[in-house]
C-alpha atoms as a PDB file:
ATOM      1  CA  UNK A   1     -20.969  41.349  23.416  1.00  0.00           C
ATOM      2  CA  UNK A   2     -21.601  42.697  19.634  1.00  0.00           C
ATOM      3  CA  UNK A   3     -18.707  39.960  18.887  1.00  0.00           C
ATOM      4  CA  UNK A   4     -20.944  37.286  20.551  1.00  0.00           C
ATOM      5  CA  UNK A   5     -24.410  38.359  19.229  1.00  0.00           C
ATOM      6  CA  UNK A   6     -22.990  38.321  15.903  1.00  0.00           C
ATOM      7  CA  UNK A   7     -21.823  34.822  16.444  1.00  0.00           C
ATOM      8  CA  UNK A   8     -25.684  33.943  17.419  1.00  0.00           C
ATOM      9  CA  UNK A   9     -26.960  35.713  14.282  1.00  0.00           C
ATOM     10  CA  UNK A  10     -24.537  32.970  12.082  1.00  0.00           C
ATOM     11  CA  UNK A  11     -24.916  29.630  14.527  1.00  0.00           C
ATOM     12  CA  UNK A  12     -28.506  30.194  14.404  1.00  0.00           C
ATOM     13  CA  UNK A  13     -28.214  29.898  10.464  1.00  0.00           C
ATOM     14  CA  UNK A  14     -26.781  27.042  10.699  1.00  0.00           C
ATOM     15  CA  UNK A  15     -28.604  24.987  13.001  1.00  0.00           C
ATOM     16  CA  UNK A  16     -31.692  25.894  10.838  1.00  0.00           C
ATOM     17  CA  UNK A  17     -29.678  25.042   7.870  1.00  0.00           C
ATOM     18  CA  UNK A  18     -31.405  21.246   6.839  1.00  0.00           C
ATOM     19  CA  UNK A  19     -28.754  18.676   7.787  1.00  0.00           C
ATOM     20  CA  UNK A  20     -28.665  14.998   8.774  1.00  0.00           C
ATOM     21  CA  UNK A  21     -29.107  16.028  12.593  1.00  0.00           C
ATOM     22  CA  UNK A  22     -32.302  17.679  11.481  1.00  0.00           C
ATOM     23  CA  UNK A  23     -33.687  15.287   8.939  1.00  0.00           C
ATOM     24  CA  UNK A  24     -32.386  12.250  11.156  1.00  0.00           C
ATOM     25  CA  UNK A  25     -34.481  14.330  14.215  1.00  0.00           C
ATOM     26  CA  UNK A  26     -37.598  14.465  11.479  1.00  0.00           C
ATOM     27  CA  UNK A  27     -37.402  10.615  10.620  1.00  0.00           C
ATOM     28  CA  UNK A  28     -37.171   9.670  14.243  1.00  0.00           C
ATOM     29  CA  UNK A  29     -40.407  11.489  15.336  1.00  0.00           C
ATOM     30  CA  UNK A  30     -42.133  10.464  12.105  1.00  0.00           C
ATOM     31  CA  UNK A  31     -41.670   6.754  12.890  1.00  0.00           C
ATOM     32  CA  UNK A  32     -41.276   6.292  15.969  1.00  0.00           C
ATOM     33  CA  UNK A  33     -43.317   9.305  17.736  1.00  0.00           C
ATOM     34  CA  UNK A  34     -42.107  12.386  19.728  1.00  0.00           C
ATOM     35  CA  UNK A  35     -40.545  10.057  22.145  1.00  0.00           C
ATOM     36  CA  UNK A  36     -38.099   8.590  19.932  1.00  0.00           C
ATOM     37  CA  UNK A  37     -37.523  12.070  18.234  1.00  0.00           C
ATOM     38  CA  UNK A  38     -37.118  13.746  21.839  1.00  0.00           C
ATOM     39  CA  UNK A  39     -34.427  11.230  22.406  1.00  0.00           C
ATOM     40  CA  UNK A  40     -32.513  10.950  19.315  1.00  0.00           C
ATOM     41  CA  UNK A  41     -31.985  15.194  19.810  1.00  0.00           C
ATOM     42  CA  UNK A  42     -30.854  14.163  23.049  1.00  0.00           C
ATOM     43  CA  UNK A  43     -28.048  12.335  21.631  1.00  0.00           C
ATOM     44  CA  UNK A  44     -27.239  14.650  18.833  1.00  0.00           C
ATOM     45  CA  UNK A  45     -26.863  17.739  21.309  1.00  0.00           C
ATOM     46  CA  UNK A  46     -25.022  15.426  23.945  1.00  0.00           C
ATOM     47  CA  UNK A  47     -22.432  14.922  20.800  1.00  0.00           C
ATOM     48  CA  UNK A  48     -22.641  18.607  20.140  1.00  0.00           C
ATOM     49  CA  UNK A  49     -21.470  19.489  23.279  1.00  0.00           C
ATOM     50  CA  UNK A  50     -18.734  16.290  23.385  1.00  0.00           C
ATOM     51  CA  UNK A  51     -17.107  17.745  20.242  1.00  0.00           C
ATOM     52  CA  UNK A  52     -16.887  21.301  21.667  1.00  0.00           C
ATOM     53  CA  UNK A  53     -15.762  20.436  24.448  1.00  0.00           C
ATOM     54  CA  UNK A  54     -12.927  18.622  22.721  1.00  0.00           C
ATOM     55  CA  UNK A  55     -12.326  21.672  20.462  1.00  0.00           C
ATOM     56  CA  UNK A  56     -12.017  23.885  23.344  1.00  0.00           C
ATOM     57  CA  UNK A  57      -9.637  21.991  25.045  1.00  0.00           C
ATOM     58  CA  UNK A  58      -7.354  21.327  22.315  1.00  0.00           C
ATOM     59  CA  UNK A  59      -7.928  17.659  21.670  1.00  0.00           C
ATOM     60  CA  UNK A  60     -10.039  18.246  18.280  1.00  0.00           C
ATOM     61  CA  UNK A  61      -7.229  20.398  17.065  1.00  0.00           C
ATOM     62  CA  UNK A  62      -5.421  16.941  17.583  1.00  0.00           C
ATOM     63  CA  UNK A  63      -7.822  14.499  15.739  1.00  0.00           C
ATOM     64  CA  UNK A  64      -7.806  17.317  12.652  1.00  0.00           C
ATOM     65  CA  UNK A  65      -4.359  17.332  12.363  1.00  0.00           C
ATOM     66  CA  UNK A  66      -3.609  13.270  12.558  1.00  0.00           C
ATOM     67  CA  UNK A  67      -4.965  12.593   9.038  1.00  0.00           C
ATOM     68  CA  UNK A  68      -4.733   8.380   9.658  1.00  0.00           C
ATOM     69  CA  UNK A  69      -7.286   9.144  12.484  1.00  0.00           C
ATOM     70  CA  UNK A  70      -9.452  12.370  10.998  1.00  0.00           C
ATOM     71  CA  UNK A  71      -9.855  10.166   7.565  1.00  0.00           C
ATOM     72  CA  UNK A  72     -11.212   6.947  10.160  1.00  0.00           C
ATOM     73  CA  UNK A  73     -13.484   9.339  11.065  1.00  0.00           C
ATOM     74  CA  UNK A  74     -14.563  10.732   8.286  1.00  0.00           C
ATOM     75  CA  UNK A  75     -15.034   7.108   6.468  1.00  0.00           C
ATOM     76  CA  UNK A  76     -16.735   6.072  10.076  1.00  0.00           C
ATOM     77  CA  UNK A  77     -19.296   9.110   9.111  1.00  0.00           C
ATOM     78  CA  UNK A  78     -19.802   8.577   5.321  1.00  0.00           C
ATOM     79  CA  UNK A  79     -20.839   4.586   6.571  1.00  0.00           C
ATOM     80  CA  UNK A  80     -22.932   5.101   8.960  1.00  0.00           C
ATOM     81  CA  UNK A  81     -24.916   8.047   6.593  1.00  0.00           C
ATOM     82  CA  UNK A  82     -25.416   5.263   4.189  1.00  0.00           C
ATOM     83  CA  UNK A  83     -26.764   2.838   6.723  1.00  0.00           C
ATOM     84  CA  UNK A  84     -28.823   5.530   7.803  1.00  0.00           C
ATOM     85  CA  UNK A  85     -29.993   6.211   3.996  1.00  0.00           C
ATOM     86  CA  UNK A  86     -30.242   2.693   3.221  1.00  0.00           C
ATOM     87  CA  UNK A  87     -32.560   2.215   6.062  1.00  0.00           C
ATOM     88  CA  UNK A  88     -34.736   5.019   5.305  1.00  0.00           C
ATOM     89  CA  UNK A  89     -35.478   3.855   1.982  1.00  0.00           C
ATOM     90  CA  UNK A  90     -35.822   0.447   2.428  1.00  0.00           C
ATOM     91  CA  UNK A  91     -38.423   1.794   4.837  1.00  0.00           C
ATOM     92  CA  UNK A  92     -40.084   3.995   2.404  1.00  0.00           C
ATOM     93  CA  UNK A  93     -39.770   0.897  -0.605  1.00  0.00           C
ATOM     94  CA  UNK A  94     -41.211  -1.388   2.418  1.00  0.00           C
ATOM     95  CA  UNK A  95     -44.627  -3.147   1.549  1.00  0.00           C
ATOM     96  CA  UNK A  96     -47.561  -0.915   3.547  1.00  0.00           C
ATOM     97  CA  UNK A  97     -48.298  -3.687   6.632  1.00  0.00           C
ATOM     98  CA  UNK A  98     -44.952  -4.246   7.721  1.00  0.00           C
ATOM     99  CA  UNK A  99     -43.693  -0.355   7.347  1.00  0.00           C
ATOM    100  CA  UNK A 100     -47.071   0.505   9.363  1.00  0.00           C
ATOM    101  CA  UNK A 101     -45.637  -2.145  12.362  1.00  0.00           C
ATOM    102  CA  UNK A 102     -42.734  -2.260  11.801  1.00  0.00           C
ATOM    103  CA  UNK A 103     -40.308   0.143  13.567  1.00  0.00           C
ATOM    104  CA  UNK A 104     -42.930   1.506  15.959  1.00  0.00           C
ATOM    105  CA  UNK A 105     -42.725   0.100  18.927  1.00  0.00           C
ATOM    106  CA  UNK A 106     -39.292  -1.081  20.105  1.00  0.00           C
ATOM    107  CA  UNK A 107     -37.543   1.657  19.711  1.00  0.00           C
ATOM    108  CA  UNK A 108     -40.205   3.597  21.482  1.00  0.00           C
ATOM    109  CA  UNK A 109     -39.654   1.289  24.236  1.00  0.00           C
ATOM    110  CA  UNK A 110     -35.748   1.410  23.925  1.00  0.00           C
ATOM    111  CA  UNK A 111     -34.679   5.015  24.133  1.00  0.00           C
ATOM    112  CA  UNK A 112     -31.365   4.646  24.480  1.00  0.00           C
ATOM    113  CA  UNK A 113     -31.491   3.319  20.838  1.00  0.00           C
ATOM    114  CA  UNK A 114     -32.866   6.922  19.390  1.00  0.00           C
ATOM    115  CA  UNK A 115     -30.568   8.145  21.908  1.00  0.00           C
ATOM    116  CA  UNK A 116     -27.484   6.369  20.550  1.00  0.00           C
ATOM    117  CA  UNK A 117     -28.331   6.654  16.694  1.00  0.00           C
ATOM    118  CA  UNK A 118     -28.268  10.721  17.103  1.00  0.00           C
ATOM    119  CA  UNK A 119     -25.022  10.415  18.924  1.00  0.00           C
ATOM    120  CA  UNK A 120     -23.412   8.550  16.221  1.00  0.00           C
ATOM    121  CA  UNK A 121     -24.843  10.703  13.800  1.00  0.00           C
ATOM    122  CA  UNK A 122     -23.437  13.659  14.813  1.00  0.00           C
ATOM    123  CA  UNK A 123     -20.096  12.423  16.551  1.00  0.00           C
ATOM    124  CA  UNK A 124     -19.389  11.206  13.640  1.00  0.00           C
ATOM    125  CA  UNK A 125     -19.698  14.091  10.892  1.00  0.00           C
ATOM    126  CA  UNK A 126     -16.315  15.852  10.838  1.00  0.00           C
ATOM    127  CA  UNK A 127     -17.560  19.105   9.511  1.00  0.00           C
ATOM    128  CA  UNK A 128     -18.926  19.596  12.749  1.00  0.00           C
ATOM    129  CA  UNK A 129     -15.359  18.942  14.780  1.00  0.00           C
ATOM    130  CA  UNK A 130     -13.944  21.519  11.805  1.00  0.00           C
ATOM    131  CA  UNK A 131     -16.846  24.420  12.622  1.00  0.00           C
ATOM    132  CA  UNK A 132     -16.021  24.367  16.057  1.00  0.00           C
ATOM    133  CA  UNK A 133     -12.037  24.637  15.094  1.00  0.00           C
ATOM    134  CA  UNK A 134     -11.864  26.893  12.013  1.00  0.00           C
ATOM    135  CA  UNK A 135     -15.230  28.615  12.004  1.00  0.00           C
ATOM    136  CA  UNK A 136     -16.119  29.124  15.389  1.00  0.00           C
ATOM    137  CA  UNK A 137     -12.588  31.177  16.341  1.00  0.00           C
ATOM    138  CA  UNK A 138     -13.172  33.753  14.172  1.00  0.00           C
ATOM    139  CA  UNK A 139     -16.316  35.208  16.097  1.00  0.00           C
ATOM    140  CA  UNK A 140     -13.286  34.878  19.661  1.00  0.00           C
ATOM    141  CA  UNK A 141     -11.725  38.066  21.021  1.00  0.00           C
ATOM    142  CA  UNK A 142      -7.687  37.553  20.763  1.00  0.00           C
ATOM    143  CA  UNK A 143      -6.540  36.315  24.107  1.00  0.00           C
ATOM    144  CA  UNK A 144     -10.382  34.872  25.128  1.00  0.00           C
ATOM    145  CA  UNK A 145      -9.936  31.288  27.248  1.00  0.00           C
ATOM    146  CA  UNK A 146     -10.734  27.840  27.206  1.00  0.00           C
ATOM    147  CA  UNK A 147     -14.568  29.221  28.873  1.00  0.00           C
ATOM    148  CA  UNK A 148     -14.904  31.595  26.379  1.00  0.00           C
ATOM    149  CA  UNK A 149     -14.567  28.745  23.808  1.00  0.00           C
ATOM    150  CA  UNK A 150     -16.803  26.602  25.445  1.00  0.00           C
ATOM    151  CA  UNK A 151     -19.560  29.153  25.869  1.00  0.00           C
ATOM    152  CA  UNK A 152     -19.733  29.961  22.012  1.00  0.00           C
ATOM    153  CA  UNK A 153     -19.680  26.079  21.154  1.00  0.00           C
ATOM    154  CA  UNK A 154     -22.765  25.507  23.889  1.00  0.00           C
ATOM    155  CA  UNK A 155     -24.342  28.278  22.204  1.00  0.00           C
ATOM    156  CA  UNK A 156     -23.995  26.408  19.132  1.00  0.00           C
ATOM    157  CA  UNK A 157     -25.633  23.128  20.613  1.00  0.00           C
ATOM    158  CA  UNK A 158     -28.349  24.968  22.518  1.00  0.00           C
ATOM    159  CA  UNK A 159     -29.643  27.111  18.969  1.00  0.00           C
ATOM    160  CA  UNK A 160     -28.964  23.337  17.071  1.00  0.00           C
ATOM    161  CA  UNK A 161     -31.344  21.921  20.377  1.00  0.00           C
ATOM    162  CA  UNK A 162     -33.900  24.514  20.017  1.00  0.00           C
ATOM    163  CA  UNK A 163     -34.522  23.025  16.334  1.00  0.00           C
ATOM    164  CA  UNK A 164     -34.532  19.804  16.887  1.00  0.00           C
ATOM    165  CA  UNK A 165     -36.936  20.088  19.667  1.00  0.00           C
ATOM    166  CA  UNK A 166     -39.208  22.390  17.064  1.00  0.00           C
ATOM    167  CA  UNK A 167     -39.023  19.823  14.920  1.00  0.00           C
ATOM    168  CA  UNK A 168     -40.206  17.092  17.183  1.00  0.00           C
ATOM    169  CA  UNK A 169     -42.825  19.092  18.429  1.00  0.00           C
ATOM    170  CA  UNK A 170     -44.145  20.001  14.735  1.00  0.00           C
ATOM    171  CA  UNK A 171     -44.240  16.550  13.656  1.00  0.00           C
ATOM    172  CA  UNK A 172     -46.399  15.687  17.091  1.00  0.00           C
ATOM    173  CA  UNK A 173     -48.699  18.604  16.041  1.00  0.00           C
ATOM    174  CA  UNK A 174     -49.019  17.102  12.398  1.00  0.00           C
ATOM    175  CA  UNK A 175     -49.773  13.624  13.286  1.00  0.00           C
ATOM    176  CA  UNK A 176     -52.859  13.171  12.063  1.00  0.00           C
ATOM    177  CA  UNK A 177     -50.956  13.705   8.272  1.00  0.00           C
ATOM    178  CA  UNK A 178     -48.125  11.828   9.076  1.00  0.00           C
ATOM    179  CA  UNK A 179     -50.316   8.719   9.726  1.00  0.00           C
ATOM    180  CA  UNK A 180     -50.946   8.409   6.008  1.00  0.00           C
ATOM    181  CA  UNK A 181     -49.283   5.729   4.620  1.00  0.00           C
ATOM    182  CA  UNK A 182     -47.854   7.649   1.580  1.00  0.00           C
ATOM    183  CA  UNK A 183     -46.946  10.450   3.338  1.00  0.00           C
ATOM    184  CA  UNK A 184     -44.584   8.333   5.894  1.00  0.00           C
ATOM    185  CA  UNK A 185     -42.855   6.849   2.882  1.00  0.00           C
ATOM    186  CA  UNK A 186     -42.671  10.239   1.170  1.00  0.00           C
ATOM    187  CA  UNK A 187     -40.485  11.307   4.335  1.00  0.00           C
ATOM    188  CA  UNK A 188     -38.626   8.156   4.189  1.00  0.00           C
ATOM    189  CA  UNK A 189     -37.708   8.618   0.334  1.00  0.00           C
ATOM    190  CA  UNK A 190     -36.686  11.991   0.763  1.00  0.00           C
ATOM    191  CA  UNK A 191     -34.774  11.451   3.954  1.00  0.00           C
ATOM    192  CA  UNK A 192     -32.772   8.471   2.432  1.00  0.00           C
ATOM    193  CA  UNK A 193     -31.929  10.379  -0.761  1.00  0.00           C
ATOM    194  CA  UNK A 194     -30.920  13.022   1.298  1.00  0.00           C
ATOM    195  CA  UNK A 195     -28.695  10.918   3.765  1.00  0.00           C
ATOM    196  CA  UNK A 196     -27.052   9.337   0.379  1.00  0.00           C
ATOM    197  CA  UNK A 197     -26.160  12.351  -0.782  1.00  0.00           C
ATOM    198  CA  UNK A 198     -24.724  14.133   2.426  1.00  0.00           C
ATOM    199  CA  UNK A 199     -22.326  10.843   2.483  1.00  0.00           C
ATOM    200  CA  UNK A 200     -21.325  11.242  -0.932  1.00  0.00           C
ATOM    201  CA  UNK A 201     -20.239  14.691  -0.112  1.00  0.00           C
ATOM    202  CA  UNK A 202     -18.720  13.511   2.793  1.00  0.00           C
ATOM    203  CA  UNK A 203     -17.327  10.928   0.873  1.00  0.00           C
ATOM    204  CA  UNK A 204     -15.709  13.555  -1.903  1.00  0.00           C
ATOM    205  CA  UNK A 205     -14.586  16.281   0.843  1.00  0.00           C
ATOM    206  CA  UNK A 206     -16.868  18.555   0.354  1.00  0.00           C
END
């Protein structure tokens, strides 16, 4: 038990640890309301628990050690960061009537879309598949099982969920300062520049 509780003390440091899960999470309900947020954490915990799952049962140890495939991967992640970067800020750089119409209602009326762009994001960052291999097995007893593994990567996705859905819910609460036109594109900018440079350091190995 003191083995696992210590392993709760860390994950929950780095689920609050900013990240593009959380600033992707932030964007979402900024633009497109607590629906789209709600759903875009759906998909980023559903890939949370699809790449622990995989760790647990050996197949990650696979992908990490079949560098063709882990580098796809990794290249798949550092693209679609820059998409996601490139959006943001064309967003933010966007002239004030079409970034106030925009993005706002289809993919409100789409979830599967928020839904879907979380997965992606997180599926395809491979520092996540690497926690739950070479960080996460440190915290195991010697000899625990497949459940055992399981459990502490769940953990993981549930303290990473409990975030996510804070953030949602505080970006609902300050609505009425997120409807300001310069404060949107402030969250934009930042979240672009931010996505930009987590792919560069994706990009670099870090």
């Amino acid at each position: 038990m003191s083995q696992y509780l210590t392993f709760v003390a860390f994950a929950a440091v780095v689920a609050v640890a900013p990240g593009p899960d959380t600033l992707l999470t932030l964007r979402s309900s900024v633009v497109g309301g607590r629906v789209r947020g709600a759903w875009t954490a759906v998909g980023i915990c559903a890939a949370g628990v699809v790449q622990g799952v995989l760790a647990a049962a050996g197949l990650g140890g696979v992908v990490a050690h079949i560098e063709p495939l882990f580098q796809t991967i990794r290249w798949v992640g550092v693209a679609y960061l820059l998409y996601l970067g490139v959006t943001a800020l064309r967003s933010a750089f966007a002239s004030e009537g079409a970034w106030a119409v925009g993005e706002l209602k289809g993919p409100v009326e789409r979830p599967w879309r928020a839904l879907a762009t979380g997965f992606l994001c997180n599926i395809t960052n491979p520092k996540v598949l690497l926690f739950n291999l070479a960080v996460l097995p440190q915290f195991l007893a010697a000899g625990a099982g497949t459940a055992t593994f399981i459990a502490y990567a769940l953990t993981l996705t549930a303290l990473g969920a409990v975030v996510l859905v804070a953030i949602v819910l505080a970006a609902q609460l300050a609505r009425g300062a997120i409807q300001r036109v310069r404060v949107r594109r402030g969250i934009d900018g930042g979240t672009g520049t931010a996505m930009l440079g987590f792919a560069g350091a994706l990009a670099a190995g870090h």
